[in-house]
Protein backbone atom coordinates (compact mmCIF):
# COMPACT_ATOMS: atom_id res chain seq x y z
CA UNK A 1 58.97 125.02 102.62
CA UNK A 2 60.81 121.70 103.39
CA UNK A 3 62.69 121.69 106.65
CA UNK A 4 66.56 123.18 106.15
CA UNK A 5 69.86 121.39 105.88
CA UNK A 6 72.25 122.10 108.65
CA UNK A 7 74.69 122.60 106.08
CA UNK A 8 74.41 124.04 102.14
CA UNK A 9 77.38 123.80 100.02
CA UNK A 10 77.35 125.32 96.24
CA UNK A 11 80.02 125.75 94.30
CA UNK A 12 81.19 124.98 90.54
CA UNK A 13 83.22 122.36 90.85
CA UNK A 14 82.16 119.14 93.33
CA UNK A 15 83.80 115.80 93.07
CA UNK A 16 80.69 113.54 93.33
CA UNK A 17 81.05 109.75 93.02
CA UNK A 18 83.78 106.77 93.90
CA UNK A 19 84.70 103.74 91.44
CA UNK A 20 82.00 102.03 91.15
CA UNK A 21 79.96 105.19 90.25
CA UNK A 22 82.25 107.04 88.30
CA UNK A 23 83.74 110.12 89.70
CA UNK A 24 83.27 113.11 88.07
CA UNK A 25 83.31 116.54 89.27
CA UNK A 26 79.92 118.69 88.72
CA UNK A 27 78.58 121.95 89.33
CA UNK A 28 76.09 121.50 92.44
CA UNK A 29 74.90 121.92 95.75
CA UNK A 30 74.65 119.42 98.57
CA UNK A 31 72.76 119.09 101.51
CA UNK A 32 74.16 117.93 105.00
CA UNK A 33 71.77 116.93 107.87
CA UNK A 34 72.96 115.28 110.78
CA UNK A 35 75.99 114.47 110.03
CA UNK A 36 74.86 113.22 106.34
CA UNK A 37 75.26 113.80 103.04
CA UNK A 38 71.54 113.94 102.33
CA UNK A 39 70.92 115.79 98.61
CA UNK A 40 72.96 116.61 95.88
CA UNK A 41 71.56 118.86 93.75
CA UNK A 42 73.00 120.21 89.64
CA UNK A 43 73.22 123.06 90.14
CA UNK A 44 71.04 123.62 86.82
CA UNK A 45 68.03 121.84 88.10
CA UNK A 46 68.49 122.80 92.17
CA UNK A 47 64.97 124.20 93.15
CA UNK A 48 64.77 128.37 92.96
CA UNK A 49 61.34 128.54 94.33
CA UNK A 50 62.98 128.63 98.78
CA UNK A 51 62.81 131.58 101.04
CA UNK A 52 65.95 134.11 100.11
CA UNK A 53 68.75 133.34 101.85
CA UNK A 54 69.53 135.29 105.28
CA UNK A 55 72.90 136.15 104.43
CA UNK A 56 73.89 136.57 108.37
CA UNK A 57 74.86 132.87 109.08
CA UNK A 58 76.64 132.71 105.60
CA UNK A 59 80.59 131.89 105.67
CA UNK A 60 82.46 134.74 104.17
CA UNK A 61 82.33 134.60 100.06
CA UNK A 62 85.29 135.63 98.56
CA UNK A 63 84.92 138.57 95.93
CA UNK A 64 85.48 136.63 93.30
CA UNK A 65 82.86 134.19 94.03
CA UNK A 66 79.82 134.13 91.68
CA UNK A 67 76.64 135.72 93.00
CA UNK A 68 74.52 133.50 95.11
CA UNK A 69 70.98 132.62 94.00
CA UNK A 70 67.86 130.97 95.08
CA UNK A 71 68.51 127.17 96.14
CA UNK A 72 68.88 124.75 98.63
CA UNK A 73 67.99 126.52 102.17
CA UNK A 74 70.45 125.72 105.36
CA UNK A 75 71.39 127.01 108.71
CA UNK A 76 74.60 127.95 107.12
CA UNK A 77 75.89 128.26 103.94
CA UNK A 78 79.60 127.70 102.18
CA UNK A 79 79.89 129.27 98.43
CA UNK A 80 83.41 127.58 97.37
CA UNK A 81 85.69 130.33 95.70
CA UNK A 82 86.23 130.02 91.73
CA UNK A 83 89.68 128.31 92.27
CA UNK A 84 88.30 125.51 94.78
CA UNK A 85 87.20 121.87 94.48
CA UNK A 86 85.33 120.45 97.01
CA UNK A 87 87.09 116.66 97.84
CA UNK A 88 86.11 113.97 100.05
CA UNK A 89 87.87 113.94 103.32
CA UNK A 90 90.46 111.65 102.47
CA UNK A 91 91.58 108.11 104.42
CA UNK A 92 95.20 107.31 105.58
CA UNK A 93 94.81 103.75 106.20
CA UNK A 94 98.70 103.97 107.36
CA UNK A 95 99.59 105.96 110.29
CA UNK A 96 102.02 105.66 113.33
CA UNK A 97 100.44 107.90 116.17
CA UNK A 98 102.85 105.65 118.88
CA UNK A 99 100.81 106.94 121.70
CA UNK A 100 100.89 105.74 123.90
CA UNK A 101 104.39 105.06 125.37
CA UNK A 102 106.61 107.36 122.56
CA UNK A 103 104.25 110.19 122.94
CA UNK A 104 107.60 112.48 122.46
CA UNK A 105 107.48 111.34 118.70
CA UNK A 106 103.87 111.76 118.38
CA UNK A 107 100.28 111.88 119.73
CA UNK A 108 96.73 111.70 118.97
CA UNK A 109 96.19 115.19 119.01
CA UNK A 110 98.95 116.36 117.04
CA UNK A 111 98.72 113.74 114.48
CA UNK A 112 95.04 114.08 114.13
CA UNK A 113 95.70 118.00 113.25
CA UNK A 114 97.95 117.59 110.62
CA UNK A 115 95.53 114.89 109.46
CA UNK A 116 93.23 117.47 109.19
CA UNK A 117 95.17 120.42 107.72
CA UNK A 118 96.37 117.76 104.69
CA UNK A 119 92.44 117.20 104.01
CA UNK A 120 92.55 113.64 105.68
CA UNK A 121 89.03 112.63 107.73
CA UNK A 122 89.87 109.23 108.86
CA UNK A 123 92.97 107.48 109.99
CA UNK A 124 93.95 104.05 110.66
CA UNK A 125 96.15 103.46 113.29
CA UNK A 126 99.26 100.79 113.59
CA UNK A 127 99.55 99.01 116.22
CA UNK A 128 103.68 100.06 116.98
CA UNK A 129 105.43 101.94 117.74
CA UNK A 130 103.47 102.03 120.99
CA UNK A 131 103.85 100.61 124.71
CA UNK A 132 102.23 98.14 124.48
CA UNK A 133 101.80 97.51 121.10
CA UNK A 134 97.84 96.78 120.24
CA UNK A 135 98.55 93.14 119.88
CA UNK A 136 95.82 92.71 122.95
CA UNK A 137 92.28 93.45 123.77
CA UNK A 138 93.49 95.15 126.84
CA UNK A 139 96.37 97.30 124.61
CA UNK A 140 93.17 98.00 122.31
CA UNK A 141 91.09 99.76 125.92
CA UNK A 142 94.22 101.66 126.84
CA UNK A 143 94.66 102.60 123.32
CA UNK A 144 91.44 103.98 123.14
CA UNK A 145 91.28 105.72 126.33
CA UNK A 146 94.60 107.59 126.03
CA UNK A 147 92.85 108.46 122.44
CA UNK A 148 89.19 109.21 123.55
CA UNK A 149 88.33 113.58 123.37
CA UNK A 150 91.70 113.87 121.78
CA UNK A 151 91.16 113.49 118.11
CA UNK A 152 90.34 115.95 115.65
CA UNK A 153 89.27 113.27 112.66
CA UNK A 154 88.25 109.63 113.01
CA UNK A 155 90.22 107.27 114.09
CA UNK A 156 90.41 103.24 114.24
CA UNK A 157 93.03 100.93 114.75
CA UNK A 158 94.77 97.57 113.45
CA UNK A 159 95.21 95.23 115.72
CA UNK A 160 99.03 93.79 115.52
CA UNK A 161 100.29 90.07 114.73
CA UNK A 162 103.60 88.84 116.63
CA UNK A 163 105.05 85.61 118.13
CA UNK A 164 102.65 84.24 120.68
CA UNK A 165 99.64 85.99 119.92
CA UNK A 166 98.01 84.06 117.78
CA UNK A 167 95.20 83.54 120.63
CA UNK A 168 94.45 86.77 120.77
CA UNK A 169 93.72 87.51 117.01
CA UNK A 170 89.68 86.55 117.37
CA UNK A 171 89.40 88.56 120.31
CA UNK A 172 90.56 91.92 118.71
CA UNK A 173 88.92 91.54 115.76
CA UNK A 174 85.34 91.06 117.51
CA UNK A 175 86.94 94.14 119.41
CA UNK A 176 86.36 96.09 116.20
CA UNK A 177 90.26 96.25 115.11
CA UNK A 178 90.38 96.59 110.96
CA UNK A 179 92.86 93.79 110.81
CA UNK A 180 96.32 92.57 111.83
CA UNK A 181 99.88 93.88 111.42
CA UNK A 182 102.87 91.98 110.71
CA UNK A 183 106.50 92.47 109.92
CA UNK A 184 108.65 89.48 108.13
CA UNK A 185 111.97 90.66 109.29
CA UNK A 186 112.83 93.07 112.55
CA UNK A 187 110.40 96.20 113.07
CA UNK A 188 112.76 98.57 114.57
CA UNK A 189 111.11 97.95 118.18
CA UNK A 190 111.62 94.99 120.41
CA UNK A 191 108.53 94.63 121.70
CA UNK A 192 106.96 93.86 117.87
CA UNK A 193 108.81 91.20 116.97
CA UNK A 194 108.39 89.55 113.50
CA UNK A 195 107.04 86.63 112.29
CA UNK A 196 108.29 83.83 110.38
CA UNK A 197 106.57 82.66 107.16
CA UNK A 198 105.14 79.64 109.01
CA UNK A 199 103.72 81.78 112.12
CA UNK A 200 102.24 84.37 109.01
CA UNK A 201 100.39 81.28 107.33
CA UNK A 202 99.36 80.47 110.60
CA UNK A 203 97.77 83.41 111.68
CA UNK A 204 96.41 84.14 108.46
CA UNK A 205 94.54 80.81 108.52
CA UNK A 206 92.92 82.14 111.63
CA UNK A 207 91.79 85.10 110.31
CA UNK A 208 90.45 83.58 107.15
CA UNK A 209 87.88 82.00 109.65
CA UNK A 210 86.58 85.65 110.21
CA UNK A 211 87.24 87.03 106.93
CA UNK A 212 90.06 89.26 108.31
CA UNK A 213 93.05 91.06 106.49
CA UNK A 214 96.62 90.31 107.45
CA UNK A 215 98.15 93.71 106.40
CA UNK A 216 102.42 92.89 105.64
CA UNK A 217 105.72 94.55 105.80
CA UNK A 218 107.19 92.46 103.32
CA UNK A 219 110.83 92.52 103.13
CA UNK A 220 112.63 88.67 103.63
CA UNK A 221 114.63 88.81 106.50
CA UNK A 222 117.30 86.75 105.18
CA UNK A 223 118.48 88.27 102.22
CA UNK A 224 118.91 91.82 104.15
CA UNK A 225 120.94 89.71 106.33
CA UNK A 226 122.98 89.12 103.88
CA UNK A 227 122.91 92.86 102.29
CA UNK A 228 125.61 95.17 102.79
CA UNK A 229 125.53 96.85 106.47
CA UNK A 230 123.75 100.42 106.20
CA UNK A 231 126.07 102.49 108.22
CA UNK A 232 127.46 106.11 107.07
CA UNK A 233 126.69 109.10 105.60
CA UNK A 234 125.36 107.66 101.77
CA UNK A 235 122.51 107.14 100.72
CA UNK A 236 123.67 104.52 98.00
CA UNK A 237 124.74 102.09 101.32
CA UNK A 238 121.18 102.29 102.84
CA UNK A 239 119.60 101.74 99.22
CA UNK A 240 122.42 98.65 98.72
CA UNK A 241 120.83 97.66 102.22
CA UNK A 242 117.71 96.78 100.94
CA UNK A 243 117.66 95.31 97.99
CA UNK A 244 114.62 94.69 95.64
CA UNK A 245 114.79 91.28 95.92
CA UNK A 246 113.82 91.21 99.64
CA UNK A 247 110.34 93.01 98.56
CA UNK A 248 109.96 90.35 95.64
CA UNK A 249 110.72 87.29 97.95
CA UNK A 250 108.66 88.18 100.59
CA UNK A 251 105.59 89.00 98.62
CA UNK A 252 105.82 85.93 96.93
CA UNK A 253 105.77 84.60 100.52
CA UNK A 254 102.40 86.26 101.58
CA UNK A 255 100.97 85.49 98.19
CA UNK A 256 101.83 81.84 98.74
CA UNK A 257 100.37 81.44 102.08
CA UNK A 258 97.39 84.08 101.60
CA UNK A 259 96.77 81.48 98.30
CA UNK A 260 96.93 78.65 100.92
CA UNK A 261 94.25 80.00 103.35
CA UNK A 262 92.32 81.58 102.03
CA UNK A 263 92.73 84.83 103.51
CA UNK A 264 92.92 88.51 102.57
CA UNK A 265 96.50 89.76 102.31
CA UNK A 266 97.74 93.44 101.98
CA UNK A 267 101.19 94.34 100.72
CA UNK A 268 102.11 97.94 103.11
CA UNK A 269 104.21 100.54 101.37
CA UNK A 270 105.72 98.98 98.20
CA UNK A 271 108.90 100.44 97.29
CA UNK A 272 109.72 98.35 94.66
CA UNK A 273 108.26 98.20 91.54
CA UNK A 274 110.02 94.48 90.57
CA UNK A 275 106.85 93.17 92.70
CA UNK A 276 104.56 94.81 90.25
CA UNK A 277 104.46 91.05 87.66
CA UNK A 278 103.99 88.85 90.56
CA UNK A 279 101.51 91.06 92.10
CA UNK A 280 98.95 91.18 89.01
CA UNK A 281 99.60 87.18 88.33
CA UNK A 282 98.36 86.29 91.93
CA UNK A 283 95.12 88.49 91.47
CA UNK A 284 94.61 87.01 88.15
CA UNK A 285 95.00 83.28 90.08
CA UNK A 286 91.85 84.82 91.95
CA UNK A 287 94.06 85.54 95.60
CA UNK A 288 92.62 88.00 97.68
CA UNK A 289 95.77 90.81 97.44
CA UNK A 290 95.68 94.24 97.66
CA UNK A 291 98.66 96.59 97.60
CA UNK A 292 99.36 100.43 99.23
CA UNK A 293 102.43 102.42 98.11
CA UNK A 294 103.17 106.19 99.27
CA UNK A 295 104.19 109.95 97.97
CA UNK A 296 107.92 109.31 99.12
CA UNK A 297 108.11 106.41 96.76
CA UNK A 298 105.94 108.91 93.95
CA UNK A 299 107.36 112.25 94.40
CA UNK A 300 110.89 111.27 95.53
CA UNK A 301 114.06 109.95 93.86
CA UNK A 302 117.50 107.83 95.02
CA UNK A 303 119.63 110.08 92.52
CA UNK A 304 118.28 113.21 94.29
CA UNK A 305 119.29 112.31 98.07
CA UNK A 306 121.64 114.04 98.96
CA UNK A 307 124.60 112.37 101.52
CA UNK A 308 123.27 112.59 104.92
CA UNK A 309 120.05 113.84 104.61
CA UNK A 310 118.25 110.97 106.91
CA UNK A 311 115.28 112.80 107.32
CA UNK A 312 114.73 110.72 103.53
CA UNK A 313 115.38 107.23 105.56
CA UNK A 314 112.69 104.71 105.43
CA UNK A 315 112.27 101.17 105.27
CA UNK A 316 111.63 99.86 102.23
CA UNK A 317 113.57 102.53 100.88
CA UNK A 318 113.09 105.56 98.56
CA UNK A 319 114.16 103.96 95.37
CA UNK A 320 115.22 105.16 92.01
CA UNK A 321 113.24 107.01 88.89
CA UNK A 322 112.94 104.44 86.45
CA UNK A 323 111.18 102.43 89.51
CA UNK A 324 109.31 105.61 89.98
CA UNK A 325 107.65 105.47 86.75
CA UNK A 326 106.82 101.67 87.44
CA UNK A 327 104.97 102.51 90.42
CA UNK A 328 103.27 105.04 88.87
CA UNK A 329 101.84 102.91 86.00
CA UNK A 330 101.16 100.24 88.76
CA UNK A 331 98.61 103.01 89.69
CA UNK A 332 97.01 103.76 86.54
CA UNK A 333 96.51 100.33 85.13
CA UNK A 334 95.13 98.96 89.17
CA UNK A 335 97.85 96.66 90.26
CA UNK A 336 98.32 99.04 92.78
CA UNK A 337 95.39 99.92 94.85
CA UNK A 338 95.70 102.85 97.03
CA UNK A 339 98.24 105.87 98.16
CA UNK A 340 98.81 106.09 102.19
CA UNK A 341 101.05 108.11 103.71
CA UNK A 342 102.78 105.50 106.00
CA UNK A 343 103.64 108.65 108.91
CA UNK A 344 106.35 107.61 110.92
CA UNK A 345 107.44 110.23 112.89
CA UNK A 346 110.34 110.19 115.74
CA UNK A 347 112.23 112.98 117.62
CA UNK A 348 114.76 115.08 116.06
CA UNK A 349 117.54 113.23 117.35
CA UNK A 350 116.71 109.93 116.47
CA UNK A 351 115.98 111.24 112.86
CA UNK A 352 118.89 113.05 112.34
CA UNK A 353 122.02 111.83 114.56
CA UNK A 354 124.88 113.34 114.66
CA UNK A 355 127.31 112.53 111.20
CA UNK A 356 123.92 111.87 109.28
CA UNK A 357 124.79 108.19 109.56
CA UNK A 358 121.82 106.48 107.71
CA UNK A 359 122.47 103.34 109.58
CA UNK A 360 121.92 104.92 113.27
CA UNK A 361 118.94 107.11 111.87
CA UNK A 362 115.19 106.23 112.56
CA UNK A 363 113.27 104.91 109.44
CA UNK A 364 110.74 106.46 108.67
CA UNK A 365 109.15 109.69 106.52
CA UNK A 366 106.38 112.78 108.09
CA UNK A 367 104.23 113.62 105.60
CA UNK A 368 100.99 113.19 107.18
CA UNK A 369 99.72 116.71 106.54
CA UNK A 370 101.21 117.24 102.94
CA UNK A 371 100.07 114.10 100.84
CA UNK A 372 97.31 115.31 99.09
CA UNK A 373 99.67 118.31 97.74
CA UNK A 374 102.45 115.73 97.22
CA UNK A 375 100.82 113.14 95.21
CA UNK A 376 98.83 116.22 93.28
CA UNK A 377 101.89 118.00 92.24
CA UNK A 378 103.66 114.69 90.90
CA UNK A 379 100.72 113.47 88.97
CA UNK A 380 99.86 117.26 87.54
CA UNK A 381 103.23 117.02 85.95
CA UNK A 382 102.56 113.19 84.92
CA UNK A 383 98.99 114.33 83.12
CA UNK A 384 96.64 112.25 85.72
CA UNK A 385 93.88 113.73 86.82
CA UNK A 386 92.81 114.78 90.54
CA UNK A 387 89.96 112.18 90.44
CA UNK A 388 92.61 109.28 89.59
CA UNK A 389 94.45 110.92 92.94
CA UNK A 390 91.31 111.45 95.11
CA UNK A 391 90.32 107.71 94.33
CA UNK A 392 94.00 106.55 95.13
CA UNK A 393 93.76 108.68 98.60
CA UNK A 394 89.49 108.34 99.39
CA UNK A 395 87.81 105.77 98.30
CA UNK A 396 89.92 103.42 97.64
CA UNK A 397 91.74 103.33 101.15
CA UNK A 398 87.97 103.69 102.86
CA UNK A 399 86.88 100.49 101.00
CA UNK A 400 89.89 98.68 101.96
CA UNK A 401 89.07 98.96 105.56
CA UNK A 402 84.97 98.39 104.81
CA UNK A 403 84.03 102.42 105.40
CA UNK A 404 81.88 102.33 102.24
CA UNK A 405 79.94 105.37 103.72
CA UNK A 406 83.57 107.56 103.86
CA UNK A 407 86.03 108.95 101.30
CA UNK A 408 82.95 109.88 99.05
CA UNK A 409 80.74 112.24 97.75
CA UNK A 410 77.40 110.76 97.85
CA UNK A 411 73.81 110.62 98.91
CA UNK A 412 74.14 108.88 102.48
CA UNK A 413 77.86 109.24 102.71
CA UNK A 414 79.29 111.12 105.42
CA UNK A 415 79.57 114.29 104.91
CA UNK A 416 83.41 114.82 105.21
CA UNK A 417 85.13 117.37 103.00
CA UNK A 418 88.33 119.03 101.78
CA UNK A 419 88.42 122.54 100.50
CA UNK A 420 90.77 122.23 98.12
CA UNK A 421 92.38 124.95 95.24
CA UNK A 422 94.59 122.87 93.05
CA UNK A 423 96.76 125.58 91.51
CA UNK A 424 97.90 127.47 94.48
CA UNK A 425 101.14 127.41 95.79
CA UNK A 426 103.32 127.01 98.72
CA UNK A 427 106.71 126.01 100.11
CA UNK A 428 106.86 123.74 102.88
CA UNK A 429 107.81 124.87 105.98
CA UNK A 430 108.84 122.41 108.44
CA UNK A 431 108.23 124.28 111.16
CA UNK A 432 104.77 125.34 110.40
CA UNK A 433 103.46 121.92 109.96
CA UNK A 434 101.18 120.25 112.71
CA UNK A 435 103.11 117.06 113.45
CA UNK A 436 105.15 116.66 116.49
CA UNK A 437 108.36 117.29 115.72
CA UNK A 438 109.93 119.35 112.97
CA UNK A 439 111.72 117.01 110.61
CA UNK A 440 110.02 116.59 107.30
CA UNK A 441 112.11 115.29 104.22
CA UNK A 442 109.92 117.81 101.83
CA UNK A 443 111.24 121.00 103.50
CA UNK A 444 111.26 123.74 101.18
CA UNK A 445 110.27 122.01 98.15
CA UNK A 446 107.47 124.16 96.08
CA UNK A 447 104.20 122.34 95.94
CA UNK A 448 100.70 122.60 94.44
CA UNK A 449 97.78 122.70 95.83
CA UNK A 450 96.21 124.23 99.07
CA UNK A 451 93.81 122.30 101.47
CA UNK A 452 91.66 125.57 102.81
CA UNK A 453 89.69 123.93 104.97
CA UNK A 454 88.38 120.33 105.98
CA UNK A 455 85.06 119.14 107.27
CA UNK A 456 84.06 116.45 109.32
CA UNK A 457 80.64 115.51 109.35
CA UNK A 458 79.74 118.61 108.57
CA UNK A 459 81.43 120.96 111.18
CA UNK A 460 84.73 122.39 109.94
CA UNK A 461 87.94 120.95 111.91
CA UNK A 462 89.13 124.32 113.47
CA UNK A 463 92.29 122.57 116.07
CA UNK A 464 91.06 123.51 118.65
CA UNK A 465 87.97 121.00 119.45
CA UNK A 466 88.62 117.42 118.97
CA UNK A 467 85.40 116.50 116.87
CA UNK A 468 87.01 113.38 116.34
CA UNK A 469 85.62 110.14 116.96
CA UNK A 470 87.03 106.95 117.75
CA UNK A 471 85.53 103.85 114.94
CA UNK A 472 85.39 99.98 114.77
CA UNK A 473 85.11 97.97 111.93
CA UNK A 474 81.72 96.72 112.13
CA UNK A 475 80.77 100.66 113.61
């Protein structure tokens, strides 16, 4: 008899596959070995002729499970219950940890735990709203070492793009960074300041050299200038704050000078779906553009915020449902590449000041934990299937970043999972989830969808033990 796997799983329903592939989900088992997907076996043709299984080291079955039989042999074994699914670990290319220097609004360790209770494997850093920002090789080191036995799923980090840096850009990207950061109009922090659309085309000819991404908040500086000011209690002034237009105009911006270097350009959280035309003519022109959006601008509407709920703020905002629907056909037909969460945590008072005045509140939306069961819910209703959402959330966010060996079920893939049941239940509960602080604009809402447990190479992610490991781009 062959040598065991460390790890067996069986169960009736695997998602196996990414795009290029074809997803599909199958009835199988898989074998893990170091770390490594290694077999994947139908579960009609896996071999009967092993030992028996010693049920001691097997994870408890649920009753309703179907009776084991003869198959691939492991240390230990997981049979998935009837109503589970076993995922990829998903990738959140888009996360704000802002340790360290604003550890009060979050850390490594608690954003890495609700990583892992949402089913999420891998994060990707930004590079604010830390002190010091990671615009420097040396901000990268202290990064990492405030980061280092603290993390309970992989992590790796953009490097940032601001005024003056431009000399540093080479250096953190040999430095294993998985691109650069910039804003086009003020980030919210002084010490990321934006750039102008000269200073973008500038850096991004220095990255083409090295076949880096410049990754963009894309809102034009001047015409929010010239918006009406965001202060009180409604929502409809913040929204009037940022108009479409100021997505449109600066897109076209980074599509004009990624078309002029050469470079890779990605559009971060797109709000508004008026970008959508532009968008697909630039990628038919052949210019290297890719696009995120996220489950606030999915699952959540304009007409439905109430007055002074700022734990809805963001920047670009939450928009209407008309441009709701946009998005979401942005996502089936590919002009729109990938869902990340964009978790953007702060403390309770700077989310929610006093009066609920949307102008003094901090931007931003905590949903690091729920955006599998988010995006699952919405497109359930919508009739899209969870493969369309596990490529959105997996694949498609690990090949963005060049982890071709995450956000995958397959032979030589890692073996990162997410025990998921897709028809179970729950209300969220603020105060349950893992995230620093307890604001969370999807409190009580009813969701579908349960992530049971998650897996990271192999060893489930229990909270406790940071199994987490810190990755480069050319790891």
């Amino acid at each position: 008899m062959s040598e065991p796997f460390d790890l067996v799983i069986r169960g009736s329903r695997i998602l196996v596959g990414d795009g290029s592939t074809g997803a599909r989900v199958i009835a199988a088992e898989l074998g893990v070995r170091d770390g490594v997907i290694a077999t994947i076996v139908p579960i009609e043709t896996a071999p009967t002729d092993s030992a028996p299984i010693d049920p001691a080291p097997i994870d408890p079955v649920p009753p309703d499970s179907a009776p084991r039989r003869a198959g691939l042999h492991g240390l230990r074994m997981i049979e998935l219950a009837s109503d589970e699914i076993l995922l990829p670990g998903l990738v959140d290319t888009h996360v704000h940890v802002n340790e360290p220097g604003r550890t009060e609004w979050e850390g490594f360790a608690s954003a890495t735990r609700a990583a892992a209770a949402g089913g999420v494997t891998t994060i990707i850093d930004m590079p604010l709203n830390s002190i010091p920002p990671t615009t420097s090789v040396e901000s990268l080191q202290l990064k990492r070492s405030v980061a280092s036995g603290h993390v309970f799923v992989d992590v790796g980090f953009w490097g940032g793009a601001i005024p003056g840096n431009g000399g540093d850009l080479l250096a953190l990207h040999h430095e294993g960074v998985f691109g650069f950061k910039c804003f086009l109009l003020a980030s919210g922090v002084d010490e990321f300041p934006p750039l102008d659309a000269a200073e973008m085309r500038a850096d991004m000819a220095t990255l083409a050299t090295v076949d880096a991404r410049m990754i963009v908040h894309a809102e034009d500086a001047g015409i929010i200038a010239h918006a009406p000011t965001p202060t009180g209690s409604h929502y409809s002034n913040f929204l009037d704050s940022r108009p479409p237009l100021a997505e449109v105009t600066a897109i076209q911006a980074v599509i004009a000078a990624a078309r002029a270097t050469g470079a890779r350009a990605h559009i971060l959280h797109l709000s508004s779906a008026d970008a959508l035309p532009e968008i697909a003519a630039a990628r038919r022109d052949g210019v290297a553009l890719t696009v995120e959006t996220c489950p606030h601008y999915l699952t959540l509407t304009a007409e439905h915020i109430p007055d002074g709920a700022t734990a809805y703020k963001c920047c670009p905002p939450i928009r209407g449902a008309e441009n709701q629907d946009r998005l979401w056909a942005g996502l089936v037909d590919g002009t729109i590449d990938c869902i990340v969460s964009d978790h953007s945590p702060s403390t309770v008072a700077l989310k929610q000041p006093h009066g609920g005045d949307f102008g003094e509140a901090w931007g931003g939306i905590s949903s690091l934990q729920l955006g599998l069961s988010l995006v699952w819910t919405e497109a359930r209703r919508r009739g899209i299937s969870l493969e369309q959402v596990v490529g959105w959330m997996a694949w498609r966010p690990a090949d963005l970043v060049g982890l071709t060996d995450k956000g995958r079920i397959a032979v030589g893939a890692a073996a990162d999972f997410a025990v998921f049941a897709p028809e179970q239940t729950f209300t969220v509960d603020a105060s349950t989830l893992k995230h620093k602080n307890a604001v969370c604009a999807y409190d009580g809402q009813a969701l579908h969808g349960v992530v049971r447990a998650t897996y990271l190479r192999g060893e489930r992610i229990d909270g406790e033990v940071p199994v987490g490991r810190l990755i480069r781009r050319d790891a």
